[in-house]
N, C-alpha and C. Protein backbone atom coordinates (compact mmCIF):
# COMPACT_ATOMS: atom_id res chain seq x y z
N UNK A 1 12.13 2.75 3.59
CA UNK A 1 11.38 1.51 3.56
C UNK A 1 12.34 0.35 3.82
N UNK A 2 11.57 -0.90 3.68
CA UNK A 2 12.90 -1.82 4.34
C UNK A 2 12.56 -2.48 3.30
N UNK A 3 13.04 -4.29 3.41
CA UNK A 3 13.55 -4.94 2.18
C UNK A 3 11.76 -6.03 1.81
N UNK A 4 11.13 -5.72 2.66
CA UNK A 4 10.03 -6.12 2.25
C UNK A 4 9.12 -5.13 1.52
N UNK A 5 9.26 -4.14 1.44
CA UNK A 5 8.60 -3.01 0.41
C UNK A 5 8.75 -2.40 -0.47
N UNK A 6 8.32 -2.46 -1.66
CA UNK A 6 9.03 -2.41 -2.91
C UNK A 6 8.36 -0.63 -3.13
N UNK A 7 9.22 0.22 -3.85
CA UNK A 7 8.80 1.18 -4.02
C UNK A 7 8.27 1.02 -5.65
N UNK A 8 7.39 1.74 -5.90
CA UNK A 8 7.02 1.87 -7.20
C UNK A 8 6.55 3.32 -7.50
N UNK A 9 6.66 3.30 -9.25
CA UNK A 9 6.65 4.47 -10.00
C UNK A 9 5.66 4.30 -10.96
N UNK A 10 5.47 5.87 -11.51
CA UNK A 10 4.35 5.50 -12.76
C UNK A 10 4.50 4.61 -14.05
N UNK A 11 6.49 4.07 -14.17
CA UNK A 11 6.41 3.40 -15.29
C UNK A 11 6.15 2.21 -14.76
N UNK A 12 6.31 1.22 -13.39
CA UNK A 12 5.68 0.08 -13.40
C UNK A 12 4.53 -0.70 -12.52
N UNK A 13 3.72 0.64 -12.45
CA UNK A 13 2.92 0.15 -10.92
C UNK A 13 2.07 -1.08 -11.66
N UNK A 14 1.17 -0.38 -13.03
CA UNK A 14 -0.01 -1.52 -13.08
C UNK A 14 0.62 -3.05 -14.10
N UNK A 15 2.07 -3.05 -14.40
CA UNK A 15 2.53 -4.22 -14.50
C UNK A 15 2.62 -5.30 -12.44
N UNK A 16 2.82 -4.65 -11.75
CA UNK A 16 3.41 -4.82 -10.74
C UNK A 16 1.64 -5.37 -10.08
N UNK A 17 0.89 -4.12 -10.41
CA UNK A 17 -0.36 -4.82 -9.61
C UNK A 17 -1.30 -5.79 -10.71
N UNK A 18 -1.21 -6.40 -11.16
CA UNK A 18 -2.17 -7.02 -11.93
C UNK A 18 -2.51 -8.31 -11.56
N UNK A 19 -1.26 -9.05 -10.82
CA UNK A 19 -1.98 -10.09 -10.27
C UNK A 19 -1.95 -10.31 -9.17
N UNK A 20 -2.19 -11.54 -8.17
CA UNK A 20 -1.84 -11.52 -7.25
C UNK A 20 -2.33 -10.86 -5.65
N UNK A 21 -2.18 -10.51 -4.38
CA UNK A 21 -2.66 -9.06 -3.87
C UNK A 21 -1.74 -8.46 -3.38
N UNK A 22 -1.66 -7.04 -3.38
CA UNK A 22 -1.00 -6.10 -3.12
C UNK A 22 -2.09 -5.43 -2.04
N UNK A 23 -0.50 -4.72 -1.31
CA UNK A 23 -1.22 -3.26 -0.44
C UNK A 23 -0.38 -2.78 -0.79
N UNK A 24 -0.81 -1.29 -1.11
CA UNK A 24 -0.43 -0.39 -1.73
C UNK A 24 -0.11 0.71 -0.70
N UNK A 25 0.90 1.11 -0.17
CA UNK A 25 1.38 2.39 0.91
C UNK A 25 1.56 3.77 0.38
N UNK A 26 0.31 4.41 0.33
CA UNK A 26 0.82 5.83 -0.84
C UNK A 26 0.84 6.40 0.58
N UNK A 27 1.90 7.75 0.27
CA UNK A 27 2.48 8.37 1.59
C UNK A 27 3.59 9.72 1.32
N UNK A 28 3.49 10.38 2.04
CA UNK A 28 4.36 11.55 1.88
C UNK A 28 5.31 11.60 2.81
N UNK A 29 6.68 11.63 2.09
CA UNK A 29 7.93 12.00 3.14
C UNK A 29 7.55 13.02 4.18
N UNK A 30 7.29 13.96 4.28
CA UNK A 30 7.11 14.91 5.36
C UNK A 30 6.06 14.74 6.18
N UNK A 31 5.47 14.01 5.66
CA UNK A 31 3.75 14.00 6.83
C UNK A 31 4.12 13.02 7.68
N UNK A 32 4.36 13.56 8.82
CA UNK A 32 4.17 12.63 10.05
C UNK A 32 3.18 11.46 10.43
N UNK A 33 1.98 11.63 9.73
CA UNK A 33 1.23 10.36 10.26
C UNK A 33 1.55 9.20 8.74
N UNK A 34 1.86 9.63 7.82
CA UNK A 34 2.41 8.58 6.42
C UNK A 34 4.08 8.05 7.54
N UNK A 35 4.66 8.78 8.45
CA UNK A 35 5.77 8.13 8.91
C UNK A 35 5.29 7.08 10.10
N UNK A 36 4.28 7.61 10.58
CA UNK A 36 3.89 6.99 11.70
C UNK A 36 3.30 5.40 11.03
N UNK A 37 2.85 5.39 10.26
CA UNK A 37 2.12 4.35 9.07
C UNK A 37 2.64 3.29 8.72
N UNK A 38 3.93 4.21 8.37
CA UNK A 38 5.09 3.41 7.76
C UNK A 38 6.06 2.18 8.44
N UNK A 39 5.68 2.43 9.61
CA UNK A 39 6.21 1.30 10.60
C UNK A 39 5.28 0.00 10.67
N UNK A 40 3.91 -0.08 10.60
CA UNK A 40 2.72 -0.30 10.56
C UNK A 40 3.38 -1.43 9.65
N UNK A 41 3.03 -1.10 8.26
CA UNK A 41 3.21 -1.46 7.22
C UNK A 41 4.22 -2.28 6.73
N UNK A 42 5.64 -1.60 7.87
CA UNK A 42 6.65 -2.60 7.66
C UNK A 42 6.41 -4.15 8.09
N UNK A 43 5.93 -4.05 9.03
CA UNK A 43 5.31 -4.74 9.97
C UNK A 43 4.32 -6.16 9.16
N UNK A 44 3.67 -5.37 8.66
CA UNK A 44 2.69 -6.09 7.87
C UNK A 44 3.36 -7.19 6.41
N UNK A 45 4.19 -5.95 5.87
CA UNK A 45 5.04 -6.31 4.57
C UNK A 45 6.31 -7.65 5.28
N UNK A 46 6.53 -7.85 6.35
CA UNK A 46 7.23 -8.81 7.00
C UNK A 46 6.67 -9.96 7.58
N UNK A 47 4.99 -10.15 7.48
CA UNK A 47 4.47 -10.94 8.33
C UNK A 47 4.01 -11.39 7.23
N UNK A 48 3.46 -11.35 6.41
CA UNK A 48 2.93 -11.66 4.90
C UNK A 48 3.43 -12.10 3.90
N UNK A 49 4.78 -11.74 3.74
CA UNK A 49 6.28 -11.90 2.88
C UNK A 49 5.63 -12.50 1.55
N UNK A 50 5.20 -14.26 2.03
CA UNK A 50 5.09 -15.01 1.32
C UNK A 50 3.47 -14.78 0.98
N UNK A 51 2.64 -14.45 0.81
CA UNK A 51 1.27 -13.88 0.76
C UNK A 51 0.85 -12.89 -0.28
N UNK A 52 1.62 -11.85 0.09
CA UNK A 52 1.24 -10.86 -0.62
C UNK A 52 2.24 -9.97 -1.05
N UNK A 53 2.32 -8.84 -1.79
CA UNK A 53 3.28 -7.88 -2.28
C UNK A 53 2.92 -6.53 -1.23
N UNK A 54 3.87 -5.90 -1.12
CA UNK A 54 3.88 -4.44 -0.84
C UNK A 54 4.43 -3.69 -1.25
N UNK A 55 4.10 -2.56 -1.50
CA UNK A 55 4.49 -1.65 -2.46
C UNK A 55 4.25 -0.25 -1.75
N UNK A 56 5.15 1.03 -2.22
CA UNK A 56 4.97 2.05 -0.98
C UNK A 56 4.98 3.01 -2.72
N UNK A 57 4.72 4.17 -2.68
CA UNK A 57 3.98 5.05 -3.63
C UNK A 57 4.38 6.26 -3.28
N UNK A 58 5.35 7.00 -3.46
CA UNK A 58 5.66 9.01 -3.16
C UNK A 58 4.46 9.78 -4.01
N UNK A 59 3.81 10.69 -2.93
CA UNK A 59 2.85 11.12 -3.08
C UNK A 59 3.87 12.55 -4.34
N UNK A 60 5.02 12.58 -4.04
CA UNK A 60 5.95 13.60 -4.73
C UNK A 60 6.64 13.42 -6.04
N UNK A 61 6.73 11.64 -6.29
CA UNK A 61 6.86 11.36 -7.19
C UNK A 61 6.03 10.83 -8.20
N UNK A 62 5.24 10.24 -8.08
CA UNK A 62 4.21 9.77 -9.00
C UNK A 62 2.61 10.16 -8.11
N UNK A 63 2.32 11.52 -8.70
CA UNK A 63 1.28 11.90 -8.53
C UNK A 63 0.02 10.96 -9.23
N UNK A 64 0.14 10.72 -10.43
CA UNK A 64 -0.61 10.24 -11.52
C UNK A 64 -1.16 8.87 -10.77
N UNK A 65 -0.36 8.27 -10.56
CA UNK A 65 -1.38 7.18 -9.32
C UNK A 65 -1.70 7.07 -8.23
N UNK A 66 -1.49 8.51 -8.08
CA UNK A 66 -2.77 8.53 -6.61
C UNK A 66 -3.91 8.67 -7.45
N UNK A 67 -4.06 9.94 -8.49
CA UNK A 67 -5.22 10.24 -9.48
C UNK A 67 -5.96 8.65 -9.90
N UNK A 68 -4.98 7.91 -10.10
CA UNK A 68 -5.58 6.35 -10.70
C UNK A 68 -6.57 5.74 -9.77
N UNK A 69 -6.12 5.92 -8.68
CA UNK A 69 -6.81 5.00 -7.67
C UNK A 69 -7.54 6.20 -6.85
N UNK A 70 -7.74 7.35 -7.01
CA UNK A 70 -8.61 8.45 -6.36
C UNK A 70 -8.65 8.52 -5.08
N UNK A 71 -6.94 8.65 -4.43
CA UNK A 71 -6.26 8.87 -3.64
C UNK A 71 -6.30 10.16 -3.46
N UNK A 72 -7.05 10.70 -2.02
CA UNK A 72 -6.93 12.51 -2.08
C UNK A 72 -6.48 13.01 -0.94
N UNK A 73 -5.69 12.04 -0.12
CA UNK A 73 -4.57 12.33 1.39
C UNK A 73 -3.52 11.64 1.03
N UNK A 74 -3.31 11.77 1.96
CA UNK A 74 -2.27 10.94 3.17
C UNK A 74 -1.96 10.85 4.56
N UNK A 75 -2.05 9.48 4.86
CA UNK A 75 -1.29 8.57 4.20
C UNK A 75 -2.47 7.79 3.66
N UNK A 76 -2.61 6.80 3.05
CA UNK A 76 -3.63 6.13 2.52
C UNK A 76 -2.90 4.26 1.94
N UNK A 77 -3.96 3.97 2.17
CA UNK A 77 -3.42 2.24 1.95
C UNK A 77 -4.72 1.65 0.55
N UNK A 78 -4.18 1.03 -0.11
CA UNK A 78 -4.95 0.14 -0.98
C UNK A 78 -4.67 -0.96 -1.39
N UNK A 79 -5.49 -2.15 -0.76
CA UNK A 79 -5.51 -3.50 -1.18
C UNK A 79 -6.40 -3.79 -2.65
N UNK A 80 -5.53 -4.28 -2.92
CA UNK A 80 -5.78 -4.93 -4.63
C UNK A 80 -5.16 -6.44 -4.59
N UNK A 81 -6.68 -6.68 -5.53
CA UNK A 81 -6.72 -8.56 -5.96
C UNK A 81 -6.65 -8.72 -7.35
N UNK A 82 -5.77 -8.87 -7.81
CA UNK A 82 -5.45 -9.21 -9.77
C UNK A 82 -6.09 -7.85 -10.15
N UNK A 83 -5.22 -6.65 -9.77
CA UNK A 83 -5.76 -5.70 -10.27
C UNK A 83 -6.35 -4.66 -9.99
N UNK A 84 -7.24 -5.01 -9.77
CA UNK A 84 -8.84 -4.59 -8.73
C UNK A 84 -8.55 -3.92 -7.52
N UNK A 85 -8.65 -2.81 -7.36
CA UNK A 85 -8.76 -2.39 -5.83
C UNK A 85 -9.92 -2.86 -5.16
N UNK A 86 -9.85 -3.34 -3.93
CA UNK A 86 -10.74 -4.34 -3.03
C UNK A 86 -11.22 -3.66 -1.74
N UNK A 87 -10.07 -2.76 -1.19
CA UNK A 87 -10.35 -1.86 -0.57
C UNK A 87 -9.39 -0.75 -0.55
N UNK A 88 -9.90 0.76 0.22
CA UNK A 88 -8.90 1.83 0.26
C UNK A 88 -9.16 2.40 1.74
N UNK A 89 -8.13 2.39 2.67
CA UNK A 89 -8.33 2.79 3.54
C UNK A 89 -7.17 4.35 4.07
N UNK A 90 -8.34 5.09 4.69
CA UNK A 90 -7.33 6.61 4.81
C UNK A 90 -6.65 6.48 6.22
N UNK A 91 -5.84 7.34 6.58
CA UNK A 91 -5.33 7.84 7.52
C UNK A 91 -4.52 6.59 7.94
N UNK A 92 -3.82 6.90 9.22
CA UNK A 92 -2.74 5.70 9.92
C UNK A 92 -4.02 5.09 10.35
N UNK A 93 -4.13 3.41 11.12
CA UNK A 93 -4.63 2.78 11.65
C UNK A 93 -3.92 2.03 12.43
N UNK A 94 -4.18 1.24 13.02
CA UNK A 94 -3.74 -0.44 13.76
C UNK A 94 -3.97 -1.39 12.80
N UNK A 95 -2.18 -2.11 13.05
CA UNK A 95 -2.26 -3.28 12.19
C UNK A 95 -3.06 -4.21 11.95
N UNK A 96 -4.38 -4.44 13.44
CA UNK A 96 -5.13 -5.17 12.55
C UNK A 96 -6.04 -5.15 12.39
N UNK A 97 -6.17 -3.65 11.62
CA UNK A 97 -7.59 -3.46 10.71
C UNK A 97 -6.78 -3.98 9.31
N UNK A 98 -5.70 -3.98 8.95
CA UNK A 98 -4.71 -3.90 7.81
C UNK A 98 -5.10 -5.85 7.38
N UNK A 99 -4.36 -6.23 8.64
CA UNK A 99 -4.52 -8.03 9.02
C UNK A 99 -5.53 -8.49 8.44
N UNK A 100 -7.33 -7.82 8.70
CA UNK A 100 -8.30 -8.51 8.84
C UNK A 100 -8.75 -8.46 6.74
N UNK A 101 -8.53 -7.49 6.79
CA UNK A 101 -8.61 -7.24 5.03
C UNK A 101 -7.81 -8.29 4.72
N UNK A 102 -6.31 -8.59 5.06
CA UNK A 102 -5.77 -9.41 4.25
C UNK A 102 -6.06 -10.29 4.23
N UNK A 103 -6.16 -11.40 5.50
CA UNK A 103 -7.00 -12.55 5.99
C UNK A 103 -7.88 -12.36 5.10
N UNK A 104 -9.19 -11.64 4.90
CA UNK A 104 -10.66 -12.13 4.04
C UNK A 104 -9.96 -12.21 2.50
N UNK A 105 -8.86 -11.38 2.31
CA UNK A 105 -8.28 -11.59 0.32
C UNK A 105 -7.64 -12.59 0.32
N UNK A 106 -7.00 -13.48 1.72
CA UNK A 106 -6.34 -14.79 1.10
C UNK A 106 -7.46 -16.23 1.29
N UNK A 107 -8.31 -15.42 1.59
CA UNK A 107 -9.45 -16.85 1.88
C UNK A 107 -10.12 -17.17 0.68
């Protein structure tokens, strides 16, 4: 990940998401389309900086919050507003299906 994406674990995700909005990058080292994603995202986590948080999620390390948020692939994305998941979207996409979600959570 690069310096705009914060990795998180089960001891501090829901301090981390509670306020504010987040996208959430849950993803597996080995799955090629969570790598393919992951560029995506960098992308996004650099254009937003000042906007929003990003946060990336090992499907290997903290299983327990994919279970939280009823995460059942990868790769998978979730935008959250103070908390709240707002939306969850599966598989890789184009950045701006990613964009248009964020745009309607900062309006």
């Amino acid at each position: 990940m690069n310096d705009y994406i914060i990795q998180i674990d089960s001891y501090d995700y829901e301090e981390r998401l509670e306020t504010g909005i987040s996208l959430v990058f849950f993803y597996e080292y080995t799955d090629s389309k969570s790598r393919a994603l992951k560029n995506v995202i960098e992308e996004i986590a650099e254009k937003y900086e000042d906007s929003i948080k990003v946060y990336a999620v090992d499907a290997e390390q903290s299983p327990d919050i994919f279970m939280h948020f009823g995460v059942e692939g990868t790769p998978c994305v979730v935008l959250i507003k103070d908390g709240s998941p707002m939306e969850q979207i599966e598989g890789a996409n184009l950045p701006e299906i990613y964009e248009e979600i964020i745009e309607e959570l900062l309006s």
